[in-house]
PDB file of N, CA and C in Angstrom:
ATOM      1  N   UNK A   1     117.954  95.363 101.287  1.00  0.00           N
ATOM      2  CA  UNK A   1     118.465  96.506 102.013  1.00  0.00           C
ATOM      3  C   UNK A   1     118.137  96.411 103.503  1.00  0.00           C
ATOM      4  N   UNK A   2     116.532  96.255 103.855  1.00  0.00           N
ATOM      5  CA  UNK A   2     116.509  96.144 105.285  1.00  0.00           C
ATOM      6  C   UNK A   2     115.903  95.106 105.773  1.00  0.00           C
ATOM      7  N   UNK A   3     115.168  94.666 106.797  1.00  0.00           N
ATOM      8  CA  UNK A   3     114.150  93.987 107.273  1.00  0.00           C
ATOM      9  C   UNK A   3     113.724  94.597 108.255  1.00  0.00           C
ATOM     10  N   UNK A   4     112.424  94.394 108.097  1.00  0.00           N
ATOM     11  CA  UNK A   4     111.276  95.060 108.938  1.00  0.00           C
ATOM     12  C   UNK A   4     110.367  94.198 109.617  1.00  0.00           C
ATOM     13  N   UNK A   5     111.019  94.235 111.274  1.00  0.00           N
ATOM     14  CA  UNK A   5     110.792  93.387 112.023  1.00  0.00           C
ATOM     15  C   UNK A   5     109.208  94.054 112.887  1.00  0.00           C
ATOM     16  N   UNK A   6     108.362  93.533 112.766  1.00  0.00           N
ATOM     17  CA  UNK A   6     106.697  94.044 113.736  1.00  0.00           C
ATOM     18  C   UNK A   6     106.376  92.825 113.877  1.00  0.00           C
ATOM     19  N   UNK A   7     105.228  93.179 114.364  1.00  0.00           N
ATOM     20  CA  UNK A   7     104.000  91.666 114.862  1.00  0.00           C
ATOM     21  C   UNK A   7     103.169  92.140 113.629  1.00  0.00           C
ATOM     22  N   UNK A   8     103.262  91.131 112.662  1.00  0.00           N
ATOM     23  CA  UNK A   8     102.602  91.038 111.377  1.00  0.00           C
ATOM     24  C   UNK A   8     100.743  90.834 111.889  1.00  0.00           C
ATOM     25  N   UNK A   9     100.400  90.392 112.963  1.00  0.00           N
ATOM     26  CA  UNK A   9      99.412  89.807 112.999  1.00  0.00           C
ATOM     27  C   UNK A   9      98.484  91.169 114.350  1.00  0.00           C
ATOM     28  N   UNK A  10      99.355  92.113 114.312  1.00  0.00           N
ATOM     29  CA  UNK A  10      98.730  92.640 115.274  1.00  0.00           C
ATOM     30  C   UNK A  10      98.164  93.607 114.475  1.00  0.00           C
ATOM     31  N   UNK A  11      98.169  95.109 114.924  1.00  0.00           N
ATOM     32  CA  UNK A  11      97.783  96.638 114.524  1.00  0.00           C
ATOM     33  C   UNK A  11      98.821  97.105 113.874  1.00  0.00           C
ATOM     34  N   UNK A  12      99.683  96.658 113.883  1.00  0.00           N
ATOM     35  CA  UNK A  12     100.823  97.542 112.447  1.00  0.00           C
ATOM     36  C   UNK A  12     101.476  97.488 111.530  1.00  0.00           C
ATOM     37  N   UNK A  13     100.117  96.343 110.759  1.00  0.00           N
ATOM     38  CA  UNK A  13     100.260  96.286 109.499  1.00  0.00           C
ATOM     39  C   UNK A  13      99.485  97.556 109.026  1.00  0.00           C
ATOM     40  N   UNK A  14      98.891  97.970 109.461  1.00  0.00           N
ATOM     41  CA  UNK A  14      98.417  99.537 108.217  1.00  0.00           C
ATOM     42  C   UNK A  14      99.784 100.363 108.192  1.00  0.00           C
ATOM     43  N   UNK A  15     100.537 100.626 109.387  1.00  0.00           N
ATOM     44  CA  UNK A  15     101.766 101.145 109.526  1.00  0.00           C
ATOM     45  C   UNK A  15     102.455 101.134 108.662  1.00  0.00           C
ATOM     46  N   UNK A  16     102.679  99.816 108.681  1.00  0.00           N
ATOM     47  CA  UNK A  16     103.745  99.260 107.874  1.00  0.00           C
ATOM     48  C   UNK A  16     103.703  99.344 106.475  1.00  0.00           C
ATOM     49  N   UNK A  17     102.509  98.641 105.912  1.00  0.00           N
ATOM     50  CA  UNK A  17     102.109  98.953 104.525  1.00  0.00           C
ATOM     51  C   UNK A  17     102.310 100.432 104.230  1.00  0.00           C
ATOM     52  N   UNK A  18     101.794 101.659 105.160  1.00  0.00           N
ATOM     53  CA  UNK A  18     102.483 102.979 104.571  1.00  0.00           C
ATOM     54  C   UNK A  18     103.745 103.260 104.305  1.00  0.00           C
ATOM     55  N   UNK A  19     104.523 102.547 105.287  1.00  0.00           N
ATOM     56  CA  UNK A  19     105.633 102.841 105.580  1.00  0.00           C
ATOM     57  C   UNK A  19     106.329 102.177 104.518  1.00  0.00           C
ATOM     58  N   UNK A  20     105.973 100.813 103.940  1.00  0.00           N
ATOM     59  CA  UNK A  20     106.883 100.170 103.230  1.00  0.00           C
ATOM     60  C   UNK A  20     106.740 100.827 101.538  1.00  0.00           C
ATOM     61  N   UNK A  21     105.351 101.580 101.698  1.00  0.00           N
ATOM     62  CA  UNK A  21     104.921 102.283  99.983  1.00  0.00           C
ATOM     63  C   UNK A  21     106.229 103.135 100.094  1.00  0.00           C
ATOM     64  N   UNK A  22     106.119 103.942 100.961  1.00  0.00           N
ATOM     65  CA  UNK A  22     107.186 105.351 101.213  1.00  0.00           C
ATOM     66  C   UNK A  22     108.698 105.115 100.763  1.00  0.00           C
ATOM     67  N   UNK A  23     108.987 104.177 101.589  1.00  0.00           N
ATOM     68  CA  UNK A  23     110.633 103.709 101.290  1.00  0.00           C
ATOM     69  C   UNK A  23     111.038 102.686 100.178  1.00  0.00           C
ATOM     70  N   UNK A  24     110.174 102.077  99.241  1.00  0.00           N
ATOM     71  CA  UNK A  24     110.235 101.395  98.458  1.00  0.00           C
ATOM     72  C   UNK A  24     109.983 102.490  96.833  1.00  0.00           C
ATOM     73  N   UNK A  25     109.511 103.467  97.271  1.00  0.00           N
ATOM     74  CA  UNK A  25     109.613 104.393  96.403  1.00  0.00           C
ATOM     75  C   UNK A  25     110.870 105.673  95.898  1.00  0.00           C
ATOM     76  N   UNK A  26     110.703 106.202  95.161  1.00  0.00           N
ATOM     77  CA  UNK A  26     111.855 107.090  95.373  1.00  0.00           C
ATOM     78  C   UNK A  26     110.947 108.510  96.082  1.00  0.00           C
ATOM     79  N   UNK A  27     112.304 108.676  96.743  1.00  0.00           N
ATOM     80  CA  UNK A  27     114.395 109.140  96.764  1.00  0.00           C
ATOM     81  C   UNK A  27     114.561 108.008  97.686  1.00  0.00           C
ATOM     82  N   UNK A  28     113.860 107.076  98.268  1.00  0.00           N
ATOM     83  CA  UNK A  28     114.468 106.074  98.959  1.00  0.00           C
ATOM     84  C   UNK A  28     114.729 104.916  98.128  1.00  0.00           C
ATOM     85  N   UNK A  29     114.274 104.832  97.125  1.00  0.00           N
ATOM     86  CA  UNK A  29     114.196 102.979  96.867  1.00  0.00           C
ATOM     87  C   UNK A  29     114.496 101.916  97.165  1.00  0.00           C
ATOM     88  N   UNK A  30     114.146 101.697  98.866  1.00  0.00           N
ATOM     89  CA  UNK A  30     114.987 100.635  99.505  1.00  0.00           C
ATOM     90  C   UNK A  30     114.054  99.191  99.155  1.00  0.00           C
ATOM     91  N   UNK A  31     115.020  98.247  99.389  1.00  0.00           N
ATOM     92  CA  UNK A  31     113.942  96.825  99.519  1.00  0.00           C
ATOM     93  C   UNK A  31     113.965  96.243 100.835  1.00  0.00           C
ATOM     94  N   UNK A  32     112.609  96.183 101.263  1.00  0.00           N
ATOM     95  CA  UNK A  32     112.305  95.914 102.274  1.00  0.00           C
ATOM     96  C   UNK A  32     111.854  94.276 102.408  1.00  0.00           C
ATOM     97  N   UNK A  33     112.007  93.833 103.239  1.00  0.00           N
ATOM     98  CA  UNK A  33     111.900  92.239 103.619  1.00  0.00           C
ATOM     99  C   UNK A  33     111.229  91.961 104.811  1.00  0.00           C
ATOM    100  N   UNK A  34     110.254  91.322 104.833  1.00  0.00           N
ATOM    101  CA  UNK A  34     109.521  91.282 106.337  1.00  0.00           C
ATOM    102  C   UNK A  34     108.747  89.866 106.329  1.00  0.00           C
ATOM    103  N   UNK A  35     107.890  89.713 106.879  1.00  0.00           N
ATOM    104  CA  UNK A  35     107.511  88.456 107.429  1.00  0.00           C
ATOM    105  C   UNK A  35     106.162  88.071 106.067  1.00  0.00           C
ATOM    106  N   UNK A  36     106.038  89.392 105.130  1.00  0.00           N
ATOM    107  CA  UNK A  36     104.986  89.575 104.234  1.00  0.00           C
ATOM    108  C   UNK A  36     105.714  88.951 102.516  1.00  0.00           C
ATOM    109  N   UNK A  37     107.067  88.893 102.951  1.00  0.00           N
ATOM    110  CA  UNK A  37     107.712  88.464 101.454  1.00  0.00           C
ATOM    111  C   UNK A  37     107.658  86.860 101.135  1.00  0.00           C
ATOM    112  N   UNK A  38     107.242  86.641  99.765  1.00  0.00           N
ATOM    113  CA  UNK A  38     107.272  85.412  99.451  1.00  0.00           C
ATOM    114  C   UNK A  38     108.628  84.712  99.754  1.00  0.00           C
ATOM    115  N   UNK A  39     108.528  83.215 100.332  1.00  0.00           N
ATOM    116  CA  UNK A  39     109.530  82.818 101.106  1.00  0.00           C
ATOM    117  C   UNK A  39     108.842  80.888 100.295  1.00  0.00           C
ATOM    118  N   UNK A  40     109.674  80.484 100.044  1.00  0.00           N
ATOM    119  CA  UNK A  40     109.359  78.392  99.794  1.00  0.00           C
ATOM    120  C   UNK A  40     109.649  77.798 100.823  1.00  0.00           C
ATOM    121  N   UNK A  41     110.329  78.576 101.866  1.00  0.00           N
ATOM    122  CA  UNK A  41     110.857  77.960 103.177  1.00  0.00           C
ATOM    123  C   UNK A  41     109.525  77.320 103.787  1.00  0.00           C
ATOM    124  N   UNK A  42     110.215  76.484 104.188  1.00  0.00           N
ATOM    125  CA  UNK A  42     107.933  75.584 105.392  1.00  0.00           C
ATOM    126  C   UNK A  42     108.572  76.112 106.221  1.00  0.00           C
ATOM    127  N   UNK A  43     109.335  76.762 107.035  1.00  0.00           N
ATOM    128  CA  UNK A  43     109.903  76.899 109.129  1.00  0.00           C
ATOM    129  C   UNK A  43     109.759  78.523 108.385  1.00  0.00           C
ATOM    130  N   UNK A  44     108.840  79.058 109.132  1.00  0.00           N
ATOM    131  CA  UNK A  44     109.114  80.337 109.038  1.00  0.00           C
ATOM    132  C   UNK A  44     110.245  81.469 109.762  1.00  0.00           C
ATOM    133  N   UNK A  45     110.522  80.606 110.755  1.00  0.00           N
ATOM    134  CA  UNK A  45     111.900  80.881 111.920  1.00  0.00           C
ATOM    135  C   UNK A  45     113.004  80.810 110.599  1.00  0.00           C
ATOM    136  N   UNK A  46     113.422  79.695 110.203  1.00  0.00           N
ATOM    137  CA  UNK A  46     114.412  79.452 109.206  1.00  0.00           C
ATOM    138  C   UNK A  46     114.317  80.443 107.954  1.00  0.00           C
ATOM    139  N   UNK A  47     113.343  81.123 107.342  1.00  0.00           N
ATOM    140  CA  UNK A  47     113.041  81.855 106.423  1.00  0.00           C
ATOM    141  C   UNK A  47     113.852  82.934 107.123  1.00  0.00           C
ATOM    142  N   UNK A  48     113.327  83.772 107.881  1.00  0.00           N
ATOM    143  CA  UNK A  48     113.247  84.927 108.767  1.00  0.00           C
ATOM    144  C   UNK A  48     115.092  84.904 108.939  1.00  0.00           C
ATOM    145  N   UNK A  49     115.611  83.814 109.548  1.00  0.00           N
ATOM    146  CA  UNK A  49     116.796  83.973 109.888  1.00  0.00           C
ATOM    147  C   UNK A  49     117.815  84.506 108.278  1.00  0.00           C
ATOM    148  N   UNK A  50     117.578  83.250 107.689  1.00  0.00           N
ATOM    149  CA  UNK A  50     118.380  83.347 106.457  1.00  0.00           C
ATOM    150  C   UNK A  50     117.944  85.009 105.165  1.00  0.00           C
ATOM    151  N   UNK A  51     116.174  85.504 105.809  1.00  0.00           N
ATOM    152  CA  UNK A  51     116.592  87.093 104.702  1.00  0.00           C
ATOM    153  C   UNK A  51     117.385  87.597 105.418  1.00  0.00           C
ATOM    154  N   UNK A  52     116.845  87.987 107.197  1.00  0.00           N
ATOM    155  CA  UNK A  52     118.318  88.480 107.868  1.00  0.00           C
ATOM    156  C   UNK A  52     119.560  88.566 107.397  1.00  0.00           C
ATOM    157  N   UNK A  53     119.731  87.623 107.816  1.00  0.00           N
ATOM    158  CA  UNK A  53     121.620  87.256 107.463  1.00  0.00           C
ATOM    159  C   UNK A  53     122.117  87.323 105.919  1.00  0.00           C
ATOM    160  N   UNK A  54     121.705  86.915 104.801  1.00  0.00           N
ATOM    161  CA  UNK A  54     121.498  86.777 103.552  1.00  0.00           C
ATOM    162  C   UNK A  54     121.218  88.269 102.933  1.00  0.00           C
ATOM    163  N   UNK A  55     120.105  89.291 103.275  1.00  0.00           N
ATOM    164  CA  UNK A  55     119.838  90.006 102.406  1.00  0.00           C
ATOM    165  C   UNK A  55     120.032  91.206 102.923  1.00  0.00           C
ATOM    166  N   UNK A  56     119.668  91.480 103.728  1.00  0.00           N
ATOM    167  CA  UNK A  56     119.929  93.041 104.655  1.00  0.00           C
ATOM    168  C   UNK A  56     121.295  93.228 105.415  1.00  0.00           C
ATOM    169  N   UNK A  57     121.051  94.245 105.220  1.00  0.00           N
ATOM    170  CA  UNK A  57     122.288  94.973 106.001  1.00  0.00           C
ATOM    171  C   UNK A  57     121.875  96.162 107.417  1.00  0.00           C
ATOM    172  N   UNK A  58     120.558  96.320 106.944  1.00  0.00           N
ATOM    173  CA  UNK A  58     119.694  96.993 108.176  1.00  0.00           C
ATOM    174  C   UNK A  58     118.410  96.357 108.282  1.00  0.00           C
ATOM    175  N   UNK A  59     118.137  96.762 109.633  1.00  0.00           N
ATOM    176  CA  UNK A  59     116.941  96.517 109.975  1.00  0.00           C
ATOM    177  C   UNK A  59     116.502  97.495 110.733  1.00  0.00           C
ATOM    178  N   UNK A  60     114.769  97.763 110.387  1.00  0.00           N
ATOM    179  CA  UNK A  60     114.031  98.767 110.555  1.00  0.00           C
ATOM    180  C   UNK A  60     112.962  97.841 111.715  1.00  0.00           C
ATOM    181  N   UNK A  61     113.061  98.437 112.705  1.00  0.00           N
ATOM    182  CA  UNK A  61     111.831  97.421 114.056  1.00  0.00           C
ATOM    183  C   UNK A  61     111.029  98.789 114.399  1.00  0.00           C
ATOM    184  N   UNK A  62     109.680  98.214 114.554  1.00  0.00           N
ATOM    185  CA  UNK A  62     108.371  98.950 114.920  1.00  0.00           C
ATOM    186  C   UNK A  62     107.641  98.330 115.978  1.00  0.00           C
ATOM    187  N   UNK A  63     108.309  99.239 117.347  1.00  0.00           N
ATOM    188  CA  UNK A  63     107.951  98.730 118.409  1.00  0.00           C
ATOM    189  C   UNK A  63     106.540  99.202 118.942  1.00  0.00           C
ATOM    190  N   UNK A  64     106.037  98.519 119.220  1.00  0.00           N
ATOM    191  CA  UNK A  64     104.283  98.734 119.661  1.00  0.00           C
ATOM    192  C   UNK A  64     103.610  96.878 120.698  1.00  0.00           C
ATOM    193  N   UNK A  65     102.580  97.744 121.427  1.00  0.00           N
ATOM    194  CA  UNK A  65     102.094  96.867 122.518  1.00  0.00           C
ATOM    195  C   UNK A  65     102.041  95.379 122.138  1.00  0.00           C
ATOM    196  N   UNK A  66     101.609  95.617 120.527  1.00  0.00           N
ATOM    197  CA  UNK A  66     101.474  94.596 119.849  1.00  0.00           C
ATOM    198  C   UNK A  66     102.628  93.450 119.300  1.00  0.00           C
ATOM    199  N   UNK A  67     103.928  94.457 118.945  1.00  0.00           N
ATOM    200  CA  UNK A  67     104.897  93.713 118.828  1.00  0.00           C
ATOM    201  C   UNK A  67     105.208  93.304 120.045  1.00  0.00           C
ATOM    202  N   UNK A  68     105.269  93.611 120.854  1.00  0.00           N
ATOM    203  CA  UNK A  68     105.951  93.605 122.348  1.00  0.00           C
ATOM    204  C   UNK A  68     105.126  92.207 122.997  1.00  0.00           C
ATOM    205  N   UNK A  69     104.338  91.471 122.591  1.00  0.00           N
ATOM    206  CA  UNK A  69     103.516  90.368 122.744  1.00  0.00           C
ATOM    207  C   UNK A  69     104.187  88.773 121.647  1.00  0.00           C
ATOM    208  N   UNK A  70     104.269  89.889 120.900  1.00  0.00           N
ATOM    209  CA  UNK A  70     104.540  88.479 119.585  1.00  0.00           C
ATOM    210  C   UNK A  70     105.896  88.086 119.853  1.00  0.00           C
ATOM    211  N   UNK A  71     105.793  86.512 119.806  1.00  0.00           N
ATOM    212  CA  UNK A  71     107.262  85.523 120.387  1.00  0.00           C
ATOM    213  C   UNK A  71     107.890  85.626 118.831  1.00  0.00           C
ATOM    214  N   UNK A  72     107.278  85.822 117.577  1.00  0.00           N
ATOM    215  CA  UNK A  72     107.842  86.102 116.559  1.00  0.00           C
ATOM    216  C   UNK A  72     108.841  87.566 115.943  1.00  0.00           C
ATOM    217  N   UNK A  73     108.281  88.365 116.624  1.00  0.00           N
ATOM    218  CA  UNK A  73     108.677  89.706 116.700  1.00  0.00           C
ATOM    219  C   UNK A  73     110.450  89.655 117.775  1.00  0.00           C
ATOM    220  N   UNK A  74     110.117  88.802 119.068  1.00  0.00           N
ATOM    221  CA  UNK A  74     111.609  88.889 119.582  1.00  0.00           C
ATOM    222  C   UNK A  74     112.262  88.081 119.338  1.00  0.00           C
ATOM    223  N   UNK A  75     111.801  86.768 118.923  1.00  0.00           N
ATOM    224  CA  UNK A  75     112.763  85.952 117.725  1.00  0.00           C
ATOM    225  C   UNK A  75     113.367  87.080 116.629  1.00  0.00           C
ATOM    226  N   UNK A  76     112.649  87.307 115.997  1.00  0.00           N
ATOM    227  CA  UNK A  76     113.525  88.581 114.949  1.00  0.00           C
ATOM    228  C   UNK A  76     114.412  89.209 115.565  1.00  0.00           C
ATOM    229  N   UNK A  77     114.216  90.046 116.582  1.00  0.00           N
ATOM    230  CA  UNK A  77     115.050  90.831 117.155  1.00  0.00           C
ATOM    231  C   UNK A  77     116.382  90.424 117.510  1.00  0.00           C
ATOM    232  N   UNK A  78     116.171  89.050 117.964  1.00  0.00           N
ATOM    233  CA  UNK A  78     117.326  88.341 118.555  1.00  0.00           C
ATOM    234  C   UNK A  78     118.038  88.247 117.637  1.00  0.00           C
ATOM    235  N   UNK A  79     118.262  87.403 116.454  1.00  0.00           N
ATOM    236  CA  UNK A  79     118.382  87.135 115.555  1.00  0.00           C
ATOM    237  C   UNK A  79     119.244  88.061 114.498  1.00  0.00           C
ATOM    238  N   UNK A  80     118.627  89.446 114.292  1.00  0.00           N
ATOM    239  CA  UNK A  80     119.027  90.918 113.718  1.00  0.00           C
ATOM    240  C   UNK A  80     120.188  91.278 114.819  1.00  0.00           C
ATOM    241  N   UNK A  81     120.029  90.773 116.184  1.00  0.00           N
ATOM    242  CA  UNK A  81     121.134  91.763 116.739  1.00  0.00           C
ATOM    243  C   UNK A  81     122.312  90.505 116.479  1.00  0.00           C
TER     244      UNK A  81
END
């Protein structure tokens, strides 16, 4: 359903983990895809591109100081738009 683009490695993974209990539950039951889903891909760029394009139809971005640093976070972005 979406991907959920952050800086996995910064401060908003507690965020996120709330956020992903919430919407993965009902009245939402969405499936969420992020940089935390099991992937066999070795290029994590190549993973990232193909749930994009492949599985979602939205994407959910959580902008913070932290994402705003990570070269992985605007790779995603690019990528989603």
């Amino acid at each position: 359903d979406a991907f959920v683009i952050y800086n996995p490695h910064g401060q908003d993974q507690e965020f996120v983990s709330l956020m992903t209990q919430v919407l993965t539950s009902p009245p939402y039951n969405l499936r969420l895809y992020g940089p935390w889903t099991d992937n066999n891909e070795p290029f994590e760029a190549v993973a990232t591109a193909e749930n994009i394009e492949k599985r979602c139809k939205k994407v959910l971005v959580v902008i913070s100081a932290a994402s705003l640093e990570s070269d992985l976070f605007h790779f995603q972005l690019k990528v989603a738009h």
